[in-house]
N, C-alpha and C. Protein backbone atom coordinates (compact mmCIF):
# COMPACT_ATOMS: atom_id res chain seq x y z
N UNK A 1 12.15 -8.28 -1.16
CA UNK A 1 11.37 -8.07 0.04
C UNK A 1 11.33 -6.58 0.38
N UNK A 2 10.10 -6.21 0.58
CA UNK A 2 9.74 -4.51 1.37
C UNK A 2 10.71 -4.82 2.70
N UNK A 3 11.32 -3.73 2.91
CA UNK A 3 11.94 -3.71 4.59
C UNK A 3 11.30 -3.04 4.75
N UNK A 4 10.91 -2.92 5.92
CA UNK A 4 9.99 -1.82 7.17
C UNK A 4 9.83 -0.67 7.02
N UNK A 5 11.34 -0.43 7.30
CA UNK A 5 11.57 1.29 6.67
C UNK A 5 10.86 1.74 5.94
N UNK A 6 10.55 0.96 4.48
CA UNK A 6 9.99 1.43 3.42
C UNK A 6 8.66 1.91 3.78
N UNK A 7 7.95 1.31 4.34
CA UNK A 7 6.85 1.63 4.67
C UNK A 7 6.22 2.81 5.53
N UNK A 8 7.25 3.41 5.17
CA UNK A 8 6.67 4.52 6.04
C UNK A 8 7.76 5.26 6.91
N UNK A 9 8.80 4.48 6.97
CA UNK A 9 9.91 5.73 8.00
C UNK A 9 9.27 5.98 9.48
N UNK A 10 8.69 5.13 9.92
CA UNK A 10 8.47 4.87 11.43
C UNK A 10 8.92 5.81 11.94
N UNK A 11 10.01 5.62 12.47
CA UNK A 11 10.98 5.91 13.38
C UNK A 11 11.88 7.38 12.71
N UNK A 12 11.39 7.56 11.60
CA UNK A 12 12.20 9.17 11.24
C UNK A 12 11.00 9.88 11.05
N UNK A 13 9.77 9.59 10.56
CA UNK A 13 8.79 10.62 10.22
C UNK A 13 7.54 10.53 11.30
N UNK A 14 7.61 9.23 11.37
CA UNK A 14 6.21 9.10 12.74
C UNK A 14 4.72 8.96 11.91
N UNK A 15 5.14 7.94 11.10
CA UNK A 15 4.04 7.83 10.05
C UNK A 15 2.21 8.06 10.38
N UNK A 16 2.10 7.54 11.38
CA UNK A 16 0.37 8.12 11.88
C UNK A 16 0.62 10.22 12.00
N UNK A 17 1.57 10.59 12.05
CA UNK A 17 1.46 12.02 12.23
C UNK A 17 1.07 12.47 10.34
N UNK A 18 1.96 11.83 10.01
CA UNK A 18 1.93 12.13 8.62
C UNK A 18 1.26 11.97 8.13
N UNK A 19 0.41 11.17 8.43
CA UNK A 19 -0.69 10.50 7.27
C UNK A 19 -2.22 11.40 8.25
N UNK A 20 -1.94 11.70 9.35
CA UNK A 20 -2.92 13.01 9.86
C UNK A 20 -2.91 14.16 9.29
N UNK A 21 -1.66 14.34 8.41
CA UNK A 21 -1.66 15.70 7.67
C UNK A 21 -1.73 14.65 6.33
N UNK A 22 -1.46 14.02 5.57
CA UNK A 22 -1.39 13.92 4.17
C UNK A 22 -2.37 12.93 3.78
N UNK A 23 -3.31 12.14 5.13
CA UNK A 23 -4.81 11.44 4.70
C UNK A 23 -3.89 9.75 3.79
N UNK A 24 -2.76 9.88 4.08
CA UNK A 24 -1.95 8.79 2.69
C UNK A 24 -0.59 8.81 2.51
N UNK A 25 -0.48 7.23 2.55
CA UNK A 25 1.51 7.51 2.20
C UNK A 25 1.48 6.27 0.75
N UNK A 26 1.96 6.65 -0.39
CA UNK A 26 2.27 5.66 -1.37
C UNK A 26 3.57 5.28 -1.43
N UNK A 27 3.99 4.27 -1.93
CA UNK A 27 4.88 3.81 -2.79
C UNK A 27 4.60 2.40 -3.57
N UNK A 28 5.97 1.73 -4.19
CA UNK A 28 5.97 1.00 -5.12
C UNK A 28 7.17 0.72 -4.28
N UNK A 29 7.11 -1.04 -5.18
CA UNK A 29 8.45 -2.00 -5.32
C UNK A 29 8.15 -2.71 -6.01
N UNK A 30 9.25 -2.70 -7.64
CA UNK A 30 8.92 -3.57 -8.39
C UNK A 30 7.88 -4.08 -9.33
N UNK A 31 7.46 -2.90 -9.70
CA UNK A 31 5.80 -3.20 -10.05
C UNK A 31 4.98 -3.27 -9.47
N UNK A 32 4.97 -2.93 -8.37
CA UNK A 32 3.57 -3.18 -7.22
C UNK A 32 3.65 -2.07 -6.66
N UNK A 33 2.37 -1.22 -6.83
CA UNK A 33 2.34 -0.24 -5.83
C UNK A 33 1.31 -0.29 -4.97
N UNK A 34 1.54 0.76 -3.80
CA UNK A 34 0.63 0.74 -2.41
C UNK A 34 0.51 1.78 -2.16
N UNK A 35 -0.72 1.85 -1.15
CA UNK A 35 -1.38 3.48 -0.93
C UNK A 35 -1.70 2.62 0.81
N UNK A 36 -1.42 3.20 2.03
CA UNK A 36 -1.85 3.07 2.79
C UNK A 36 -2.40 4.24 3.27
N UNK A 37 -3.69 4.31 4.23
CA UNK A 37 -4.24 5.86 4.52
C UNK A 37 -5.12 5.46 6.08
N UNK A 38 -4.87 6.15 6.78
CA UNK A 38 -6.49 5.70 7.77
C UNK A 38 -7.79 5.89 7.38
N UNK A 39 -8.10 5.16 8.34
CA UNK A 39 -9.93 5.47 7.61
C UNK A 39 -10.81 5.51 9.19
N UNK A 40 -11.72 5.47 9.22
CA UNK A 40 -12.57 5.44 10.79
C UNK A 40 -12.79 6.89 10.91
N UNK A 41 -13.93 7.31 11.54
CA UNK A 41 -14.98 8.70 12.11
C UNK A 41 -13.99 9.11 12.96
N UNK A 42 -13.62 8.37 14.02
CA UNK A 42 -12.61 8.49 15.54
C UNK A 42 -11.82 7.73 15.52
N UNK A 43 -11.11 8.39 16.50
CA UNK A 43 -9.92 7.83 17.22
C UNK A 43 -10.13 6.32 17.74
N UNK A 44 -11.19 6.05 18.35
CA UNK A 44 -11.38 4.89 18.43
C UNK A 44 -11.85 4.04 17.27
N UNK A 45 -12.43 4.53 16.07
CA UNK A 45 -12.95 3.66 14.94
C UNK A 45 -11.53 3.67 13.91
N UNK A 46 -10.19 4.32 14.22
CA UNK A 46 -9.66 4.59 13.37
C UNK A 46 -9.11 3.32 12.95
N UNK A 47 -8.20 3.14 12.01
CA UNK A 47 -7.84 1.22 11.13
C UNK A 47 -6.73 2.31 10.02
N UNK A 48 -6.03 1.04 9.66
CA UNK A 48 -5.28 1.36 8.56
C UNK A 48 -6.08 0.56 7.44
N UNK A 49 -6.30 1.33 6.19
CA UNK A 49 -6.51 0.66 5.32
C UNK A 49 -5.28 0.35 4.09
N UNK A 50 -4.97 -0.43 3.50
CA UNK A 50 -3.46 -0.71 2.33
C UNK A 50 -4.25 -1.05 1.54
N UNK A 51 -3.68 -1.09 0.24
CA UNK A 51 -4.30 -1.60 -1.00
C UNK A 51 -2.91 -1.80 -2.03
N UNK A 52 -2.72 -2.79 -3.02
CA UNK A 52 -1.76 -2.59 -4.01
C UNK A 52 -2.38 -3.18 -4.59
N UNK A 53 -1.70 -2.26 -5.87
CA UNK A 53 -2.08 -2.49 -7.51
C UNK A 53 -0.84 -2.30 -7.84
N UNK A 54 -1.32 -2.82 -9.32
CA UNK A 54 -0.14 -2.49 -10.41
C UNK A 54 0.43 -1.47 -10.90
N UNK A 55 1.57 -1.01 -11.15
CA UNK A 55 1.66 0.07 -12.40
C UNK A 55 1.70 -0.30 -13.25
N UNK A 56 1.27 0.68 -14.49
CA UNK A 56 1.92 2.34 -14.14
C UNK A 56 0.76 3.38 -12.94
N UNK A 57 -0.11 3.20 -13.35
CA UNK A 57 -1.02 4.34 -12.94
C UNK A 57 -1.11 4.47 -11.04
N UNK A 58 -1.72 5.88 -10.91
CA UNK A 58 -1.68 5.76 -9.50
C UNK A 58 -3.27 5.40 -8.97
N UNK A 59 -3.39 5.33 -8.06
CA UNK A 59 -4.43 4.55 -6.99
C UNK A 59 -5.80 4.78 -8.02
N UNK A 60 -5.90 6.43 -8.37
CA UNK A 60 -7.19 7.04 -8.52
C UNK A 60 -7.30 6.49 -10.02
N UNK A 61 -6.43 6.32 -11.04
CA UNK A 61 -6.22 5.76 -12.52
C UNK A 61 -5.97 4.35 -12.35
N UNK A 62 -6.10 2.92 -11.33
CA UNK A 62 -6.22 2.11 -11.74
C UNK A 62 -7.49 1.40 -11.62
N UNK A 63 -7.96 0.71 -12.26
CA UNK A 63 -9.30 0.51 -12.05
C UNK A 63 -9.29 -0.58 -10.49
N UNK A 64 -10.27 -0.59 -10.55
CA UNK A 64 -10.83 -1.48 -9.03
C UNK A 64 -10.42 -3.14 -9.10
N UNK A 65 -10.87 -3.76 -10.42
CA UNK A 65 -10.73 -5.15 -10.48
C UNK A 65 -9.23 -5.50 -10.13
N UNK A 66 -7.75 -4.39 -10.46
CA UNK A 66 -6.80 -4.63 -10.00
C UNK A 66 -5.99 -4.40 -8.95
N UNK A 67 -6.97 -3.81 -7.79
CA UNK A 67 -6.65 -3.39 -6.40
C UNK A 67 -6.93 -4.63 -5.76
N UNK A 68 -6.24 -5.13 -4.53
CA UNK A 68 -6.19 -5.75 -3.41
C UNK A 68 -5.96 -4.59 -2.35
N UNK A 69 -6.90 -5.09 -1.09
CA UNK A 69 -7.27 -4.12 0.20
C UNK A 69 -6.92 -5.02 1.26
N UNK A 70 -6.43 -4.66 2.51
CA UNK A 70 -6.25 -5.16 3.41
C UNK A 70 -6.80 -3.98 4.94
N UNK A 71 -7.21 -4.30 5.73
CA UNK A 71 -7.09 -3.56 6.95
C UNK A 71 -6.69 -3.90 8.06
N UNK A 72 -6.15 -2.84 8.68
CA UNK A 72 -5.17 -3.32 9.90
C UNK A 72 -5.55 -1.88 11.35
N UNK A 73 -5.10 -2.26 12.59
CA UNK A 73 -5.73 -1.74 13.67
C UNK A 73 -4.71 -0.51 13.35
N UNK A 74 -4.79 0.32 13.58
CA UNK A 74 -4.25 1.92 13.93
C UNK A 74 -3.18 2.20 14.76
N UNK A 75 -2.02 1.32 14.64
CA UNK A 75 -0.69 0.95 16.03
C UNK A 75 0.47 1.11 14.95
N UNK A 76 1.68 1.18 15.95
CA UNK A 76 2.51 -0.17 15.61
C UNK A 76 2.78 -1.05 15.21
N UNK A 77 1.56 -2.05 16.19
CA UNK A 77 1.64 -3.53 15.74
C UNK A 77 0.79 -3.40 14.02
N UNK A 78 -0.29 -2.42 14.06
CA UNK A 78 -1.00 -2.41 12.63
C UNK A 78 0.11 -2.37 11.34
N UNK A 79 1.36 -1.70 11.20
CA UNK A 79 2.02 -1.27 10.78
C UNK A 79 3.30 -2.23 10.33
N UNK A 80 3.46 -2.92 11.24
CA UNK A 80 4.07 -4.41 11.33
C UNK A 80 3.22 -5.42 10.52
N UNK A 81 1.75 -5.29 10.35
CA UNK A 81 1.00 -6.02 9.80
C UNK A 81 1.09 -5.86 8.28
N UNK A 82 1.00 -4.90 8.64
CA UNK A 82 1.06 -3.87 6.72
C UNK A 82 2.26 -4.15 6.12
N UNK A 83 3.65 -4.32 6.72
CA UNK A 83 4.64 -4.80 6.05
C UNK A 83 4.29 -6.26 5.91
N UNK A 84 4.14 -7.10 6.59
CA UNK A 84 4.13 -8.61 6.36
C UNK A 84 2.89 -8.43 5.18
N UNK A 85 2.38 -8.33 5.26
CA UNK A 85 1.04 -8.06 3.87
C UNK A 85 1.61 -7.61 2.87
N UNK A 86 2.22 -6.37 2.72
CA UNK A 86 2.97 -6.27 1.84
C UNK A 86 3.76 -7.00 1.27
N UNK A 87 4.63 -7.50 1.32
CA UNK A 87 4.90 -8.72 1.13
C UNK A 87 4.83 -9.80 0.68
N UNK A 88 3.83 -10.42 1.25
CA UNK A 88 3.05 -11.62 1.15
C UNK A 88 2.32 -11.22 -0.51
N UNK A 89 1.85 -9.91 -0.36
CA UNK A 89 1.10 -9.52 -1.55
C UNK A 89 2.13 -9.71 -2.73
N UNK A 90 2.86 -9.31 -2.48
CA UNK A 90 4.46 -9.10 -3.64
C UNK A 90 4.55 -10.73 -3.92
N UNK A 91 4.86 -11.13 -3.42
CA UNK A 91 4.78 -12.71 -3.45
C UNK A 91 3.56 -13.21 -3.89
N UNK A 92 2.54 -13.81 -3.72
CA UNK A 92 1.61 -13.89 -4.06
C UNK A 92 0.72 -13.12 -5.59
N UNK A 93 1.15 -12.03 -5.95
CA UNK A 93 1.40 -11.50 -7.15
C UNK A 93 2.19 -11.10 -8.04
N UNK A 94 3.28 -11.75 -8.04
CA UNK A 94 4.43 -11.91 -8.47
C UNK A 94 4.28 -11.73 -10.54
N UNK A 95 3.30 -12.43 -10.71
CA UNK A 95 2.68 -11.97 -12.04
C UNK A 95 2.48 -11.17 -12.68
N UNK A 96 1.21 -10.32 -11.96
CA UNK A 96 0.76 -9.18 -11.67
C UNK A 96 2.03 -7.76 -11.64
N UNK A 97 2.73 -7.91 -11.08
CA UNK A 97 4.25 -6.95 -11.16
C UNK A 97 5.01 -7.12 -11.88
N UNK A 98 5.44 -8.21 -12.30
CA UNK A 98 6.23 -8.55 -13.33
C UNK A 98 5.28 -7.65 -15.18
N UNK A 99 4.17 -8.43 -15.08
CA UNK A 99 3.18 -7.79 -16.34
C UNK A 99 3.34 -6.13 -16.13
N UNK A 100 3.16 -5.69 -15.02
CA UNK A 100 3.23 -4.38 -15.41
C UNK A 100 4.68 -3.91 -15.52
N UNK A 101 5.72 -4.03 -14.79
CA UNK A 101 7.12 -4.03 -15.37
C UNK A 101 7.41 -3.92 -16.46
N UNK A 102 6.66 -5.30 -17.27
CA UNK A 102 6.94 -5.59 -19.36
C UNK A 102 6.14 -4.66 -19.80
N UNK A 103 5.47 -3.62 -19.09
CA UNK A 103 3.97 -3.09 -19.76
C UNK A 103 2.57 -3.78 -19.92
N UNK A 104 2.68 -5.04 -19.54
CA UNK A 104 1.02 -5.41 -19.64
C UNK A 104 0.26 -4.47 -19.51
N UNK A 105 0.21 -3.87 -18.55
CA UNK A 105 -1.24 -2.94 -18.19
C UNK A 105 -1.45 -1.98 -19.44
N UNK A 106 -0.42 -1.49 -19.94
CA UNK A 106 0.12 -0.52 -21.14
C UNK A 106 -0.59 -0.53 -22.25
N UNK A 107 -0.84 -2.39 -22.45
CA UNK A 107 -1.67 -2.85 -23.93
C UNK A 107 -3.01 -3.15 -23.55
N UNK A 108 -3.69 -3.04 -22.07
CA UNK A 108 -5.08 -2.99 -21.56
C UNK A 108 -5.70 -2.10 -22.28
N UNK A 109 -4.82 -0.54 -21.92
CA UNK A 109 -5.25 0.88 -22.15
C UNK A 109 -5.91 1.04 -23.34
């Protein structure tokens, strides 16, 4: 299971500050990686968008057919959402991470 923390360091970095300077926060667990970033014109249109794919490759080197996207409101509570998704995703693709772990994606290439 992702713990919270992982997602971003809430409470030590202040993840919406960060991702106002870095547009993006990635990581991985287990074969599954994630890119969360905002998206929206404004402050009021703003949303979190998440996505995970597989490794090895990062966001921009994996192709599209193996991304999953999710969006979530621009909070806290959005952020709370993004872990339970996370998650759920890990679970729910349990395959998918494991294959790239053994290298599946490796013998796509």
């Amino acid at each position: 299971m992702i713990e919270r923390v992982e997602v971003g360091h809430m409470q030590s970095y202040n993840l919406r500050d960060r991702l106002d300077v870095t547009k993006r926060y990635t990581g991985s667990f287990r074969g599954m990686r994630f890119l969360i970033r905002p998206v929206g014109d404004s402050k009021e249109e703003a949303r979190f968008e998440a996505c995970v794919f597989p490794e090895p490759f990062n966001y921009e080197h994996t192709v599209e057919e193996k991304k999953t996207y999710g969006t979530f409101p621009y909070s806290e509570e959005g952020l709370d959402q993004i872990h339970v998704w996370l998650n759920k995703m890990y679970e729910e693709r349990q395959k998918d991470w494991k294959d790239a772990l053994d290298g599946g994606m490796m013998a796509e290439r």
